[in-house]
Protein backbone atom coordinates (compact mmCIF):
# COMPACT_ATOMS: atom_id res chain seq x y z
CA UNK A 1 -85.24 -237.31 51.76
CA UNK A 2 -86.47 -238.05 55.17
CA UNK A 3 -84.90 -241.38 56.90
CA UNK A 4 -88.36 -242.18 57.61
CA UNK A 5 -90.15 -241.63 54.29
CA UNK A 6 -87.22 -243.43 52.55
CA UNK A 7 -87.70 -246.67 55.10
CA UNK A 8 -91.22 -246.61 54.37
CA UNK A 9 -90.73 -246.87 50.50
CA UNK A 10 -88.40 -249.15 50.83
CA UNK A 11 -90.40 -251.17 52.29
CA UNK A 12 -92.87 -251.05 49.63
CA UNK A 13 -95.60 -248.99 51.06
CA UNK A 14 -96.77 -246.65 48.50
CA UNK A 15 -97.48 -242.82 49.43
CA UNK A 16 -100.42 -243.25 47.76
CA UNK A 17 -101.70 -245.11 51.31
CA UNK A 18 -103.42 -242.73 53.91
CA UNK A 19 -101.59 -245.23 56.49
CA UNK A 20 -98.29 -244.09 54.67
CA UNK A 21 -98.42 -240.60 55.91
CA UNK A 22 -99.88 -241.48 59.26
CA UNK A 23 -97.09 -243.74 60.13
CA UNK A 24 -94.94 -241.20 59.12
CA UNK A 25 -96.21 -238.97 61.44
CA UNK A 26 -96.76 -241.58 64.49
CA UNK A 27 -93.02 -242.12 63.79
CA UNK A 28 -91.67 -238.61 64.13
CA UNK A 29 -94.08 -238.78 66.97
CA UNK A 30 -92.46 -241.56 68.35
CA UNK A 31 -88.64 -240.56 67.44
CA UNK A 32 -89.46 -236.92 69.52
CA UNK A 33 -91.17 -238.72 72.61
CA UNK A 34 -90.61 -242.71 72.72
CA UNK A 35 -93.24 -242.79 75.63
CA UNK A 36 -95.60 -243.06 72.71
CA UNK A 37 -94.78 -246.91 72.41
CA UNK A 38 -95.69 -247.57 75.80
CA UNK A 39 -99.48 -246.48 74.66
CA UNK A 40 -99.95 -246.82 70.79
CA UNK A 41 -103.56 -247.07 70.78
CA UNK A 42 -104.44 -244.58 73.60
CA UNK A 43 -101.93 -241.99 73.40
CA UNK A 44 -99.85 -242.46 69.94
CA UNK A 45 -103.55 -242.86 67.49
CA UNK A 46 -105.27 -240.40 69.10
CA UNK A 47 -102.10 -237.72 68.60
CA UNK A 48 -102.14 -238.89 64.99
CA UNK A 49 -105.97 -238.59 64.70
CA UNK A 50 -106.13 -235.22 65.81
CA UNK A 51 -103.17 -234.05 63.42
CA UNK A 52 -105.01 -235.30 60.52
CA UNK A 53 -108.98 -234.57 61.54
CA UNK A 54 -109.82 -238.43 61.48
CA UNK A 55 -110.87 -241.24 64.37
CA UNK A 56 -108.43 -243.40 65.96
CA UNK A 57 -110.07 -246.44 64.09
CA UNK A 58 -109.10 -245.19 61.49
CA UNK A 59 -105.51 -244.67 62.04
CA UNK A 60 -105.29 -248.15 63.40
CA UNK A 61 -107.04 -249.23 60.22
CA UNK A 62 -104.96 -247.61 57.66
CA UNK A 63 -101.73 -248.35 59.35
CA UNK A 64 -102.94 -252.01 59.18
CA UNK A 65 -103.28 -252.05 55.46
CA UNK A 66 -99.97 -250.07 55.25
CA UNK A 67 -98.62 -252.63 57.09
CA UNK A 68 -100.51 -255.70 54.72
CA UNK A 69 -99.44 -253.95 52.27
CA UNK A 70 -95.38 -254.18 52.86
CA UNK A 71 -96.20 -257.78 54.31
CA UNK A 72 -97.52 -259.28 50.92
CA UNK A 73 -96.78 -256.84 48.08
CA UNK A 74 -93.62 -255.17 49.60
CA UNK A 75 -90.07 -255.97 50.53
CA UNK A 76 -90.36 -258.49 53.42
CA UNK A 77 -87.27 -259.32 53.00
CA UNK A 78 -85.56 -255.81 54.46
CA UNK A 79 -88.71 -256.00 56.95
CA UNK A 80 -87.39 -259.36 58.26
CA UNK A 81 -83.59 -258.04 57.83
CA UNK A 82 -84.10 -254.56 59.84
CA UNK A 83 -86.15 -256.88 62.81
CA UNK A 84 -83.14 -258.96 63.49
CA UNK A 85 -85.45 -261.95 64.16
CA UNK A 86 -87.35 -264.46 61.56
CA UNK A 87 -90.81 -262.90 61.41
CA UNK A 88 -93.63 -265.96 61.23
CA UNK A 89 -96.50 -264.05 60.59
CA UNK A 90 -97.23 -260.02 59.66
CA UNK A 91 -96.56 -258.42 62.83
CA UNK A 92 -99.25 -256.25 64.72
CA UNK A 93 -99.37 -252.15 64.09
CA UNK A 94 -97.52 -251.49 67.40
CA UNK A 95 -95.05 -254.10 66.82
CA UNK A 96 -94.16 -252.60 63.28
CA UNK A 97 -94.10 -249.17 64.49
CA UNK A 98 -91.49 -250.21 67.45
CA UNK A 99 -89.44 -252.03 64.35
CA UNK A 100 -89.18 -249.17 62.46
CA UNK A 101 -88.42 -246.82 65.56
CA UNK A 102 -85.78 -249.15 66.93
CA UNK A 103 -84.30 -249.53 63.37
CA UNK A 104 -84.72 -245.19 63.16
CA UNK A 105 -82.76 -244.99 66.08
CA UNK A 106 -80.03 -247.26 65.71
CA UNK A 107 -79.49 -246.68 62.14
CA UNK A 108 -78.85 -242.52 63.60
């Protein structure tokens, strides 16, 4: 199984979640070009949006609730573990997606 895919579930967001598949994409994104973190909402959402025939709103939106989704029904716990910091509140979508790329990387 894909690193990525397996992180995600881990963390408790379901496949069933549009945002599921489009961070999975803005991460491979990310993992082939990490330029894309410089410019999530500009560059990285509109890449996704085009792969998947949808608006950039909506990316940002269903990340957002993929995101919710691991912060209050998920595993916060390995969230909080894989930051290396105490999270305080449910971070922001580019702030997740740099978590997870860091982690990606690292992790090899």
């Amino acid at each position: 199984m894909d690193k990525s895919r397996a992180l995600l579930l881990r963390l408790g967001i379901r496949s069933t979640l549009k945002g599921f598949y489009f961070l999975l994409y803005a991460l491979k994104l990310c993992l082939s070009n990490d330029e894309y973190l410089l410019s999530v909402y500009k560059t990285l959402y509109v890449d996704v949006a085009t792969h998947f025939g949808t608006s950039r709103d909506n990316v940002e939106h269903c990340i957002r609730t993929a995101i919710s989704n691991c912060w209050y029904k998920g595993n916060r716990k390995l969230l909080i573990n894989i930051t290396g910091y105490e999270l305080k509140q449910k971070p922001a979508n580019g702030e997740f997606i740099d978590i997870l790329y860091n982690y990606l990387t690292q992790e090899g």
